[in-house]
N, C-alpha and C. Protein backbone atom coordinates (compact mmCIF):
# COMPACT_ATOMS: atom_id res chain seq x y z
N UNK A 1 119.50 127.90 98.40
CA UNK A 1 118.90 126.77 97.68
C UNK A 1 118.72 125.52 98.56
N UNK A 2 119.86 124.98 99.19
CA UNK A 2 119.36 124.08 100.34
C UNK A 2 118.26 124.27 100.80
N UNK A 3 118.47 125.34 101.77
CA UNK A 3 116.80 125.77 102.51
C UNK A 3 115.78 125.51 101.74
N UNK A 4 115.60 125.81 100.23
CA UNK A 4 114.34 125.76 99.49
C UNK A 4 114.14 124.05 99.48
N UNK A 5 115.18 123.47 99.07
CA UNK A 5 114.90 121.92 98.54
C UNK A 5 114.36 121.06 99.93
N UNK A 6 115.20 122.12 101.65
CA UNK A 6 114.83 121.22 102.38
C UNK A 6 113.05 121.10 102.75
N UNK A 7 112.62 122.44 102.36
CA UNK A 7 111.43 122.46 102.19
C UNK A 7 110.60 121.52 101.87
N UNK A 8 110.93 121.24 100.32
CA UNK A 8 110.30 120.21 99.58
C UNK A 8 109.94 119.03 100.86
N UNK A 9 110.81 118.58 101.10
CA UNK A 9 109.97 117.35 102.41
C UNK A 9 109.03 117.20 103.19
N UNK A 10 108.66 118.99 103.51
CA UNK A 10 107.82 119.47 104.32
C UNK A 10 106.09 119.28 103.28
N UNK A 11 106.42 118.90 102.04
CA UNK A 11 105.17 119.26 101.49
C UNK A 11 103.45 118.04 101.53
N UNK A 12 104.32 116.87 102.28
CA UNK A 12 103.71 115.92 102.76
C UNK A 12 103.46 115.61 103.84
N UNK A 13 103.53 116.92 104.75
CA UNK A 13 103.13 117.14 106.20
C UNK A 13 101.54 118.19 106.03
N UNK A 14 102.22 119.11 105.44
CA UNK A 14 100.52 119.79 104.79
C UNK A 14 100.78 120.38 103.55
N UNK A 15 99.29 119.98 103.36
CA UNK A 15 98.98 120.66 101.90
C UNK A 15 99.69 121.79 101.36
N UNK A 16 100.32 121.74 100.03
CA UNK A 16 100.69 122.98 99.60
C UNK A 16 99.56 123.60 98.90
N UNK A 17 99.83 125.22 98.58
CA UNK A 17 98.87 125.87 97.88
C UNK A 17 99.44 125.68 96.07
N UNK A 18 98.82 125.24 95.29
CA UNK A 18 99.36 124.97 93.55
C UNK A 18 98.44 125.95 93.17
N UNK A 19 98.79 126.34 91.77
CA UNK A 19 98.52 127.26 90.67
C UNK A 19 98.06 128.35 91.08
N UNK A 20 96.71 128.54 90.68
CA UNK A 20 95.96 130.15 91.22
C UNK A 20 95.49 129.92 92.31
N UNK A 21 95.69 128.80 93.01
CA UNK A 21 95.51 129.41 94.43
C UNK A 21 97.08 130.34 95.54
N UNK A 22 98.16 130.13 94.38
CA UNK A 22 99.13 131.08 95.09
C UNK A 22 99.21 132.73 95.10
N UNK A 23 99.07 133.27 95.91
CA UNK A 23 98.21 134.55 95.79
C UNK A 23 99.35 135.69 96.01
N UNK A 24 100.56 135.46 96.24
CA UNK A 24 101.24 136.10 96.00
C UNK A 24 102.13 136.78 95.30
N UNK A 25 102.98 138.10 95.21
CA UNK A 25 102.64 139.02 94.13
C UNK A 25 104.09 138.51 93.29
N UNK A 26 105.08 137.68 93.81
CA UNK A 26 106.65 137.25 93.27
C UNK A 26 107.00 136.16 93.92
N UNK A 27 107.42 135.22 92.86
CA UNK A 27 108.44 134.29 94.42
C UNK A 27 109.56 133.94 93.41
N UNK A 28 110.39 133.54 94.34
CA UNK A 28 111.56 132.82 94.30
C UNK A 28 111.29 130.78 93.17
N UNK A 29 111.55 130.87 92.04
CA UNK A 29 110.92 129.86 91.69
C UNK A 29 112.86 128.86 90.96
N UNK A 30 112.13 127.34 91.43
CA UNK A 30 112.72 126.08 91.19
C UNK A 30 112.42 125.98 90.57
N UNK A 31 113.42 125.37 88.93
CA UNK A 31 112.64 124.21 88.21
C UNK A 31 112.13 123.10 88.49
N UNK A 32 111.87 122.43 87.38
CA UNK A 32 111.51 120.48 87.56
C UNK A 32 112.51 120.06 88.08
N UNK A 33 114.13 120.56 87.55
CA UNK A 33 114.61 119.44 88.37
C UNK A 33 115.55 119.59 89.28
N UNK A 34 115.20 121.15 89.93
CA UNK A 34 115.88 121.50 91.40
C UNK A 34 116.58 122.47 91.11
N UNK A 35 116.70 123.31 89.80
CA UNK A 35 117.56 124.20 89.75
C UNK A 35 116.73 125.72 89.76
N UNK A 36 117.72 126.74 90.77
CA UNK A 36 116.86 127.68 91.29
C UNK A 36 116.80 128.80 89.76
N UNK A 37 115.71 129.52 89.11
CA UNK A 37 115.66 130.52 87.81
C UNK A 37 115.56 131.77 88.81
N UNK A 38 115.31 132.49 89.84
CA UNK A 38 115.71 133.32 90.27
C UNK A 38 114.43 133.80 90.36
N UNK A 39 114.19 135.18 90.71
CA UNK A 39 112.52 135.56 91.41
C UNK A 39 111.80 136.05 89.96
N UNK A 40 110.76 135.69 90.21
CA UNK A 40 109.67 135.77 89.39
C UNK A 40 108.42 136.33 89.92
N UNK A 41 107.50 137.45 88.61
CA UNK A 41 106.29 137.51 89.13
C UNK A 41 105.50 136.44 89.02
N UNK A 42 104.67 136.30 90.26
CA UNK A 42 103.74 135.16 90.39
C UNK A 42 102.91 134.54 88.68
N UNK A 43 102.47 135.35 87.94
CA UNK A 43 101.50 135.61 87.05
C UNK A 43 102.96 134.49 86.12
N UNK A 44 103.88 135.17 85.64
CA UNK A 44 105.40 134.61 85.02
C UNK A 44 105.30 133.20 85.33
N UNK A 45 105.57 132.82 86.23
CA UNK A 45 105.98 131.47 87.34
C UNK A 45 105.23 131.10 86.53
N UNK A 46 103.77 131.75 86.59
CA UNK A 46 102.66 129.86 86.36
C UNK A 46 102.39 129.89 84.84
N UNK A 47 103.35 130.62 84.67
CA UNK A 47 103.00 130.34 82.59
C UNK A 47 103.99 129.70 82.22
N UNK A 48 105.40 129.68 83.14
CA UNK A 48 106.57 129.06 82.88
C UNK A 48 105.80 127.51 83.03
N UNK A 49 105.39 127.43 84.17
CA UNK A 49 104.66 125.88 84.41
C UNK A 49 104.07 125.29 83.40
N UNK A 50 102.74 125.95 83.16
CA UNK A 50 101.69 125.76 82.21
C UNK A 50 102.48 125.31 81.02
N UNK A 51 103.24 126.06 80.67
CA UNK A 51 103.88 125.43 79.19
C UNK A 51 104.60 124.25 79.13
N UNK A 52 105.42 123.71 80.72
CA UNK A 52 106.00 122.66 80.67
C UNK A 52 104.78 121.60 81.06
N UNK A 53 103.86 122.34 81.24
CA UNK A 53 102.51 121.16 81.65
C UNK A 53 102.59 120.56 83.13
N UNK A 54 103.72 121.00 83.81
CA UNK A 54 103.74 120.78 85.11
C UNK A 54 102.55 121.81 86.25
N UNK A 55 102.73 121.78 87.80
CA UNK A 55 102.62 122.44 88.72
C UNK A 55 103.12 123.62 89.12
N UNK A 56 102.61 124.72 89.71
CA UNK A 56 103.65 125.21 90.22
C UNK A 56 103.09 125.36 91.64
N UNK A 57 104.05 124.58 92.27
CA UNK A 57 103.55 124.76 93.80
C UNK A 57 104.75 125.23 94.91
N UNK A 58 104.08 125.76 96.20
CA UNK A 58 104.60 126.40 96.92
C UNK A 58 104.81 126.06 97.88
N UNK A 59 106.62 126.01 98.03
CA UNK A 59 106.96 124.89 98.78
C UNK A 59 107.52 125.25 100.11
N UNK A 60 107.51 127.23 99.91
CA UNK A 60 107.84 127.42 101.39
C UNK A 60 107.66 128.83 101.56
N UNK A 61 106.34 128.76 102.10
CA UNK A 61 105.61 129.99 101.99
C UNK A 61 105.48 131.01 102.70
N UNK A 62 106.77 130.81 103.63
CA UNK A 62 107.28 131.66 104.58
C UNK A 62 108.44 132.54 103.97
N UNK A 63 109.31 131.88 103.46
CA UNK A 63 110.39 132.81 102.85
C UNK A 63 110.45 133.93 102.43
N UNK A 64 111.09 134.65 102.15
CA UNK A 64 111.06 136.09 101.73
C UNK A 64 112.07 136.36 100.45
N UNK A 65 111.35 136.26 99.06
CA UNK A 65 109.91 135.81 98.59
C UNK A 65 109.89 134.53 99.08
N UNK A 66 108.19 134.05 99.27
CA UNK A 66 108.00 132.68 98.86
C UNK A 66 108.63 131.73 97.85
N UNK A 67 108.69 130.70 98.12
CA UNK A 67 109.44 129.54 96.99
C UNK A 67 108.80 128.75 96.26
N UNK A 68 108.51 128.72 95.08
CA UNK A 68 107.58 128.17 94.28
C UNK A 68 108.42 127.12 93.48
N UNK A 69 107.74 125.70 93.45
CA UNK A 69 108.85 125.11 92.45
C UNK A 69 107.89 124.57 91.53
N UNK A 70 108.84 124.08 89.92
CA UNK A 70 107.78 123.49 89.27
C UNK A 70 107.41 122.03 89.25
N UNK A 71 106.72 121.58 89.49
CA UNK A 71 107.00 119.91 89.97
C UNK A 71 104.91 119.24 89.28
N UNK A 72 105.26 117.94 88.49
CA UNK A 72 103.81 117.12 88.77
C UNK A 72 103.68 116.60 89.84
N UNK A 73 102.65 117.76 90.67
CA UNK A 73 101.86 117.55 92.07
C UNK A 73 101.69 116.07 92.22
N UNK A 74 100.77 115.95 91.12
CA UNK A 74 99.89 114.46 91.18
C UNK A 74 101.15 113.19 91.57
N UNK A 75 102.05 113.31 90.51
CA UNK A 75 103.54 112.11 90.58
C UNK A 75 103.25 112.02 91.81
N UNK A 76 104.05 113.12 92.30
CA UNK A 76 104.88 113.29 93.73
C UNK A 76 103.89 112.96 94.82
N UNK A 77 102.53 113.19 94.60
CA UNK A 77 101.74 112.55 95.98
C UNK A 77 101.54 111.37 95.86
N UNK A 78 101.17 110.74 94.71
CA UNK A 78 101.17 108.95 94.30
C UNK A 78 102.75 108.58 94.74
N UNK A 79 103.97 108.98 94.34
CA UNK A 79 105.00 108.10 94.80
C UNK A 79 105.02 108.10 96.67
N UNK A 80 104.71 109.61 97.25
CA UNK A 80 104.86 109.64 98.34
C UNK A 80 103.99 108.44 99.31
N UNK A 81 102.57 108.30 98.63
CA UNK A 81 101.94 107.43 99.35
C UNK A 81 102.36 106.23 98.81
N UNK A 82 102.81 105.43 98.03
CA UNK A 82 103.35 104.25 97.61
C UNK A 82 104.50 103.82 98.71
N UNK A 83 105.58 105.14 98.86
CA UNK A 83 106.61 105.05 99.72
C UNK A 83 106.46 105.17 101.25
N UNK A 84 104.91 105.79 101.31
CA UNK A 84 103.95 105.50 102.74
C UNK A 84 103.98 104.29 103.16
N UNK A 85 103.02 103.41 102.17
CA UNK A 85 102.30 101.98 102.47
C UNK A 85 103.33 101.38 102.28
N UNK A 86 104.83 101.52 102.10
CA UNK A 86 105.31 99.99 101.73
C UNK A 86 106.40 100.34 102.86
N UNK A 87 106.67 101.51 103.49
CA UNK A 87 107.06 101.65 105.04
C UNK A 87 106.14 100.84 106.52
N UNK A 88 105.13 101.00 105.93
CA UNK A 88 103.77 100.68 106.78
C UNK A 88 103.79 99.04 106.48
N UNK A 89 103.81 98.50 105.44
CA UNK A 89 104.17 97.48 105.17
C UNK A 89 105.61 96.38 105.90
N UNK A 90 106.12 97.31 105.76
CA UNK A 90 107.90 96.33 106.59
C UNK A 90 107.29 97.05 107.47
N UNK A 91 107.30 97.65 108.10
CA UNK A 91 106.96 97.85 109.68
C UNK A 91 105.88 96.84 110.13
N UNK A 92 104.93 95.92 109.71
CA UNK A 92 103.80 95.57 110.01
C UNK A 92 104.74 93.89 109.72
N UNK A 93 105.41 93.63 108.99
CA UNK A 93 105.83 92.19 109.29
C UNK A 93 106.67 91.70 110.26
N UNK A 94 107.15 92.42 110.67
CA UNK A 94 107.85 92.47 111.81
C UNK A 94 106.93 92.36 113.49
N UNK A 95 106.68 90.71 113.70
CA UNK A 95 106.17 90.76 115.17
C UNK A 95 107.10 90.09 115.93
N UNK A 96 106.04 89.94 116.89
CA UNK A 96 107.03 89.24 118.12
C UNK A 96 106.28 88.09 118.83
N UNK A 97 106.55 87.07 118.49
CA UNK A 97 105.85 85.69 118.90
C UNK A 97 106.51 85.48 120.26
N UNK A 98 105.18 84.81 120.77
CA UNK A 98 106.20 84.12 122.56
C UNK A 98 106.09 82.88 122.12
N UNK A 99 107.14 82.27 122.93
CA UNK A 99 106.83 80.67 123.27
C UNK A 99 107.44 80.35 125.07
N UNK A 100 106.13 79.49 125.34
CA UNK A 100 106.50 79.52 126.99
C UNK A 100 107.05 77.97 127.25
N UNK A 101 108.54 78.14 127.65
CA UNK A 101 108.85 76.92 128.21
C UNK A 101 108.67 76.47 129.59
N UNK A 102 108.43 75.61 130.67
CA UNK A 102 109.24 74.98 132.11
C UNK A 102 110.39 74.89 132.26
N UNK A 103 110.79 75.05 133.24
CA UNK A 103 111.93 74.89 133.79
C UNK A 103 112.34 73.15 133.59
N UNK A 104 111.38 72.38 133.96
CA UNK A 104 111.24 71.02 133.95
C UNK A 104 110.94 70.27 132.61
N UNK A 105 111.10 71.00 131.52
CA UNK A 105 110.44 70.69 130.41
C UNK A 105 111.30 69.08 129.79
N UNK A 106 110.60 68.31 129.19
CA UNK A 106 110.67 67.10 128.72
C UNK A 106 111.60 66.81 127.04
N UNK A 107 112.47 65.92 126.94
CA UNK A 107 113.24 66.31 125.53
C UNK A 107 112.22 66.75 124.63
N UNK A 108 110.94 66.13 124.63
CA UNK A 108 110.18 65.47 123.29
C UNK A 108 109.71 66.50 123.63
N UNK A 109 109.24 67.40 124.48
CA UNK A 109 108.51 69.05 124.81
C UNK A 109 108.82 69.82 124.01
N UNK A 110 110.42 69.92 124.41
CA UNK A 110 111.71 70.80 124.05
C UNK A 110 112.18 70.54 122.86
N UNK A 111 112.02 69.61 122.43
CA UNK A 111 111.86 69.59 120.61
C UNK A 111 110.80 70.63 119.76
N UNK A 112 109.67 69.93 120.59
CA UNK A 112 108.36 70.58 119.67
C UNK A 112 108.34 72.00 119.64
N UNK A 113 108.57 72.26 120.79
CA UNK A 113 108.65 73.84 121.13
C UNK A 113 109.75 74.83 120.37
N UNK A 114 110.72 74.16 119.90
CA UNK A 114 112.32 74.40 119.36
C UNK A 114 111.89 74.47 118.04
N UNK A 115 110.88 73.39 117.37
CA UNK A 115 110.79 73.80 115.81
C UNK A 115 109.44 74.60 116.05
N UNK A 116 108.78 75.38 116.71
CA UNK A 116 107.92 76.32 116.55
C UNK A 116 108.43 77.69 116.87
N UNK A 117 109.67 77.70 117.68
CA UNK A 117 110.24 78.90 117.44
C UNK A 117 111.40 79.09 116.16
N UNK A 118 111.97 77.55 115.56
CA UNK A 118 112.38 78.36 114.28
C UNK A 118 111.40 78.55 113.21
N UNK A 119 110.01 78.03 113.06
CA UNK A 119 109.61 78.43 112.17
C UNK A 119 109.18 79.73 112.40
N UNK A 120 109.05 80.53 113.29
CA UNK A 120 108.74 82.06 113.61
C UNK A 120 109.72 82.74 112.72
N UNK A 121 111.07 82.18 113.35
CA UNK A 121 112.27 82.63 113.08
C UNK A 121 112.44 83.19 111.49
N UNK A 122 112.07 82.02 110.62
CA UNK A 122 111.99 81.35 109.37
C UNK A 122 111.19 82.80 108.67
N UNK A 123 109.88 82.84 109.47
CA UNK A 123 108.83 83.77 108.99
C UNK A 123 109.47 85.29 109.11
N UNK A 124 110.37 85.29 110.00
CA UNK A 124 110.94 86.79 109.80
C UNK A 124 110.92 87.55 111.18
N UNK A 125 110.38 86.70 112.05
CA UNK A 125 109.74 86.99 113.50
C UNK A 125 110.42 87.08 114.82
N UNK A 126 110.20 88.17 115.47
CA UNK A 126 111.25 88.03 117.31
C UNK A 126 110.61 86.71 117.52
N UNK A 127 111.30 86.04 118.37
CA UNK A 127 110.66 85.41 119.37
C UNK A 127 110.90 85.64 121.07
N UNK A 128 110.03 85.83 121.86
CA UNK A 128 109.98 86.35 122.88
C UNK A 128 109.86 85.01 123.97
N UNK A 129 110.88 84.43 124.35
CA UNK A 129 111.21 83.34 124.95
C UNK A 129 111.25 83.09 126.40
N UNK A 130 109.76 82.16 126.94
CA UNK A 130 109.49 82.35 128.54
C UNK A 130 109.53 81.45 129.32
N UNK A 131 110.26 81.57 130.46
CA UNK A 131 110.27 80.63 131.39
C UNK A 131 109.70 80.80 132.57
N UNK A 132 108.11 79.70 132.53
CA UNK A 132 107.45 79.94 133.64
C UNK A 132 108.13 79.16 134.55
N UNK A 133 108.06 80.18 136.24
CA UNK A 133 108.08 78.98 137.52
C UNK A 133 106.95 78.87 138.17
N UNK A 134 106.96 78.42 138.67
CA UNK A 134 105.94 77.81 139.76
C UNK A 134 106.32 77.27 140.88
N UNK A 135 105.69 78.25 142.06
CA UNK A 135 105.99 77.13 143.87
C UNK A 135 107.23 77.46 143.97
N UNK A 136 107.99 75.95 144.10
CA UNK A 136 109.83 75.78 144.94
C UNK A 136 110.66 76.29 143.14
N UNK A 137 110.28 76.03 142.44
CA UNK A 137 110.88 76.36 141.15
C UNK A 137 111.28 77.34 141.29
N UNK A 138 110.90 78.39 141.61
CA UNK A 138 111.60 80.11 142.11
C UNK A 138 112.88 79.60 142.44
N UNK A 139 113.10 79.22 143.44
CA UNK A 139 114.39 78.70 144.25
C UNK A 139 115.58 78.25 143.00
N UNK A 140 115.06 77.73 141.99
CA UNK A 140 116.09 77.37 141.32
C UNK A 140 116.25 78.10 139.50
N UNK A 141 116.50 79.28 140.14
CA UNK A 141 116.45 79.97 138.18
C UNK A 141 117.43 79.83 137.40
N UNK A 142 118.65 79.08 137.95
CA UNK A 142 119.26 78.15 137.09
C UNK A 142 118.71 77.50 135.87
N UNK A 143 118.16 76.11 136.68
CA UNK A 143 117.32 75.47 135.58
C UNK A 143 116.63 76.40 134.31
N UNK A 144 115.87 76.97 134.71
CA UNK A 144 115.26 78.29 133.78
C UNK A 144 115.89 78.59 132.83
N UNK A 145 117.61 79.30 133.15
CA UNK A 145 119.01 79.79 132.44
C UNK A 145 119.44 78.68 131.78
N UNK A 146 119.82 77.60 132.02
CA UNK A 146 120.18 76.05 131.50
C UNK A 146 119.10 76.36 130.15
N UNK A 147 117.70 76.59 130.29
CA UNK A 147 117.02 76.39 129.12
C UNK A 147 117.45 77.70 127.74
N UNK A 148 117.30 78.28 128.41
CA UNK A 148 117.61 79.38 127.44
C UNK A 148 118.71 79.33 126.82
N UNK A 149 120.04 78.60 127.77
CA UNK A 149 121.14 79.19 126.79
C UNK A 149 121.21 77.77 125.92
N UNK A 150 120.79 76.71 126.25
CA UNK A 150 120.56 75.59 125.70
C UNK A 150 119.88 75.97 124.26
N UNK A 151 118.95 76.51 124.47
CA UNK A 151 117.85 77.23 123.22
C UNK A 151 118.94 77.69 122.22
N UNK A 152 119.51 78.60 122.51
CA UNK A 152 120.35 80.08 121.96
C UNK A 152 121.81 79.22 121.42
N UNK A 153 122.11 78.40 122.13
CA UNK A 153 122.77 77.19 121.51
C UNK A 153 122.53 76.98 119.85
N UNK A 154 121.62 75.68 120.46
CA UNK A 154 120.40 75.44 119.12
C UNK A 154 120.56 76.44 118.05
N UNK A 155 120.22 77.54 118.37
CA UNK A 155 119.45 78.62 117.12
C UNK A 155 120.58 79.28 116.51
N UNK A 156 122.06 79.17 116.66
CA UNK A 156 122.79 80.10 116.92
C UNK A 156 123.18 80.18 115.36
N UNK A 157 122.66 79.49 114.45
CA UNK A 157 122.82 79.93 113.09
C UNK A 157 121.82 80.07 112.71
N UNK A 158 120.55 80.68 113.46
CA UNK A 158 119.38 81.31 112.85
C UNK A 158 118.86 82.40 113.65
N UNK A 159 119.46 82.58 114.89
CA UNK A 159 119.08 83.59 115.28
C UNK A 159 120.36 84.41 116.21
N UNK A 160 120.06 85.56 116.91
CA UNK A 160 120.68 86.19 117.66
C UNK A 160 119.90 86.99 118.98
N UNK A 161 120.36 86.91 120.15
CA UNK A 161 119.59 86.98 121.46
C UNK A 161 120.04 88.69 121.20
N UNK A 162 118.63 89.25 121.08
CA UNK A 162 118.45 90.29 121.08
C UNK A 162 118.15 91.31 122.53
N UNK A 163 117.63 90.47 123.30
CA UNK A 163 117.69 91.01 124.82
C UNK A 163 118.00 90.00 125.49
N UNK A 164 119.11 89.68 126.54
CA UNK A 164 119.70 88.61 127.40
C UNK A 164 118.77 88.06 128.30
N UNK A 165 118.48 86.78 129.01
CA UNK A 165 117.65 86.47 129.73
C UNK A 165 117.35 87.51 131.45
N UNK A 166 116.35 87.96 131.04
CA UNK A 166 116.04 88.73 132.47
C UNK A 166 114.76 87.88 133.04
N UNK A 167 115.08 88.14 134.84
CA UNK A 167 113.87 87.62 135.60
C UNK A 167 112.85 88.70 135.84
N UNK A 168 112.01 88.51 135.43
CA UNK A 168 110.54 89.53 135.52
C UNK A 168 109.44 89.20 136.76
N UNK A 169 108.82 88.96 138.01
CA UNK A 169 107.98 88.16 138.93
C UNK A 169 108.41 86.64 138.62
N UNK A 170 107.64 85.79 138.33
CA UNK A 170 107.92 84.74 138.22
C UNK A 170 108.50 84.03 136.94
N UNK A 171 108.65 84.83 136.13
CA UNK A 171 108.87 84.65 134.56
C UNK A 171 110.34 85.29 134.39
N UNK A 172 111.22 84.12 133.66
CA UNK A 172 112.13 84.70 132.91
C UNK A 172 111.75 84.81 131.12
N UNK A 173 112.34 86.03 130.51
CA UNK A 173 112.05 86.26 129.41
C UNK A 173 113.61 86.27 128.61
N UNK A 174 113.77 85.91 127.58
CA UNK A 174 115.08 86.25 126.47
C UNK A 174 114.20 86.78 125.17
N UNK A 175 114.76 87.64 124.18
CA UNK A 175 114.32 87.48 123.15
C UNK A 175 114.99 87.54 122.00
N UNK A 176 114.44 86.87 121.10
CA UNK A 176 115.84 86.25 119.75
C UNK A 176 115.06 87.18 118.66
N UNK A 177 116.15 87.33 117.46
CA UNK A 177 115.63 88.00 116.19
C UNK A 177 116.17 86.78 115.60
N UNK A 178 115.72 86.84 114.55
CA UNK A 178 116.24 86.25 113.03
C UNK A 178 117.62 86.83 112.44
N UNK A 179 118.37 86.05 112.54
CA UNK A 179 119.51 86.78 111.79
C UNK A 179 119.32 87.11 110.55
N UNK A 180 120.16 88.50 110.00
CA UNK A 180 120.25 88.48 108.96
C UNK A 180 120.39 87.63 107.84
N UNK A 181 120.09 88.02 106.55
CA UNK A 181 120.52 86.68 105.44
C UNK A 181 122.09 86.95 105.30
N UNK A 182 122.61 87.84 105.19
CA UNK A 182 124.14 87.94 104.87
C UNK A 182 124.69 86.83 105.73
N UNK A 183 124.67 87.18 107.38
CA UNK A 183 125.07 86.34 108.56
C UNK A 183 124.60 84.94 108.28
N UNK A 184 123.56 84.68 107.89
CA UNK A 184 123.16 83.52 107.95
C UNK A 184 123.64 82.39 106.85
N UNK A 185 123.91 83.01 105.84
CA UNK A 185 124.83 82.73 104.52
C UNK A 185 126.04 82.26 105.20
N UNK A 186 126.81 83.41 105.69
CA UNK A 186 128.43 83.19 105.91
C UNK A 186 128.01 81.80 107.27
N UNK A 187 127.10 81.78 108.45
CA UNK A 187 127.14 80.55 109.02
C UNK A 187 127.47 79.51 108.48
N UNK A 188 126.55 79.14 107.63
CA UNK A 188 125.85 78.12 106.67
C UNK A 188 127.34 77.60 106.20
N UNK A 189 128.08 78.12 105.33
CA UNK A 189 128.86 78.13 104.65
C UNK A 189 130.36 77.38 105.55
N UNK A 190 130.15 78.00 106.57
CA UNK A 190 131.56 78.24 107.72
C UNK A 190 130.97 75.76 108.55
N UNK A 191 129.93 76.34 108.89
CA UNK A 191 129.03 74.84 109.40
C UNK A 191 129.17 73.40 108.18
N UNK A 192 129.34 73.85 106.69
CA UNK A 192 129.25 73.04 105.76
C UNK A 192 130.90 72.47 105.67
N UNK A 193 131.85 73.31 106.16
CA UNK A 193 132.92 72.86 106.05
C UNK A 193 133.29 72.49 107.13
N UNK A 194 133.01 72.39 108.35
CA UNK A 194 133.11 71.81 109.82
C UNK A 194 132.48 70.46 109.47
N UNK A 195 131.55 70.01 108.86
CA UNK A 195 130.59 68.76 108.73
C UNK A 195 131.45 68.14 108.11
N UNK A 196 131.99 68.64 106.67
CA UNK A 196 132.59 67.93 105.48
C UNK A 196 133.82 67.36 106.49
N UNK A 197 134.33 67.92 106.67
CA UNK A 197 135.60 67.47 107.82
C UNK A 197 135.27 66.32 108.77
N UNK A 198 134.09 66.40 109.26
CA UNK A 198 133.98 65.28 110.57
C UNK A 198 133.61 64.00 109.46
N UNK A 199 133.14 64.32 108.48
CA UNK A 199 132.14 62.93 107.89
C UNK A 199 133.46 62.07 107.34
């Protein structure tokens, strides 16, 4: 019975064959709701169906007999594609924004730049965090590092450095996620009573 049910998963990779197009002479048949009735002639199977008004489709047509279960085809391909698009969906909000700093960058720079990577943050977004050099600037990738962890500072109750600062040619890169809401809760919470204390 395992084997049969693990089947079932397989039935949204390809088409199964339903009703009279199953052409074989007995199978092995599932009810509606997973429980195995034992082998049946084919002709049997699809009258057992017919009367419950369901399918009877064939869910693993290799077996010996084949495995026929009774199931509404139609449901099961509407939920499957619902549970398609809304995978396809969270997978698709999920990007990855850059923002390019200097090494030399200016407070009032380094502000502006700081609330355009939390609002990424905010939106649900990596941010992919760059430090261009230029010329003698190579010489000093310190400065560069100073920015980043300065950044990661900053963010550290909204985000988490998801890849550590690496040097790439002339570019250093870090990149931050959005923390979770759980994490970001317990921050919040832990920061509100550090404040209450100093004020």
């Amino acid at each position: 019975m395992p084997q049969a049910l693990k089947e079932v998963g397989k039935i949204a990779a390809q088409e199964p064959r339903l009703n009279e197009e199953i052409t074989v002479r007995e199978c092995r048949l599932i009810d509606y709701d997973g429980n195995q009735m034992g082998v049946y002639p084919i002709g049997e199977a699809q009258r057992i169906a017919d009367e419950e008004g369901y399918d009877l489709v064939e869910i693993a047509p290799n077996a010996n007999p084949p495995v026929c279960r009774i199931m509404d085809y139609g449901k099961y391909k509407y939920d499957q594609a619902i549970k398609a698009k809304q995978a396809r969906k969270n997978q698709s909000k999920i990007e990855i924004k850059e923002m390019k700093f200097r090494p030399k960058i200016d407070v009032g720079d380094y502000a502006t730049k700081k609330k355009h990577v939390l609002r990424f943050l905010e939106a649900g977004n990596k941010v992919k965090i760059t430090i261009m050099f230029r010329g003698r600037e190579m010489a000093h990738p310190e400065q560069g590092l100073s920015i980043l962890e300065r950044l990661a500072d900053d963010l550290k109750d909204m985000a988490v450095i998801e890849n550590q600062p690496k040097m790439e040619g002339r570019n250093m890169h870090m990149l931050i996620a959005p923390l979770p809401p759980s994490a970001k809760k317990k921050d919040g919470s832990k920061d509100e009573g550090k404040d209450g204390g100093n004020a």
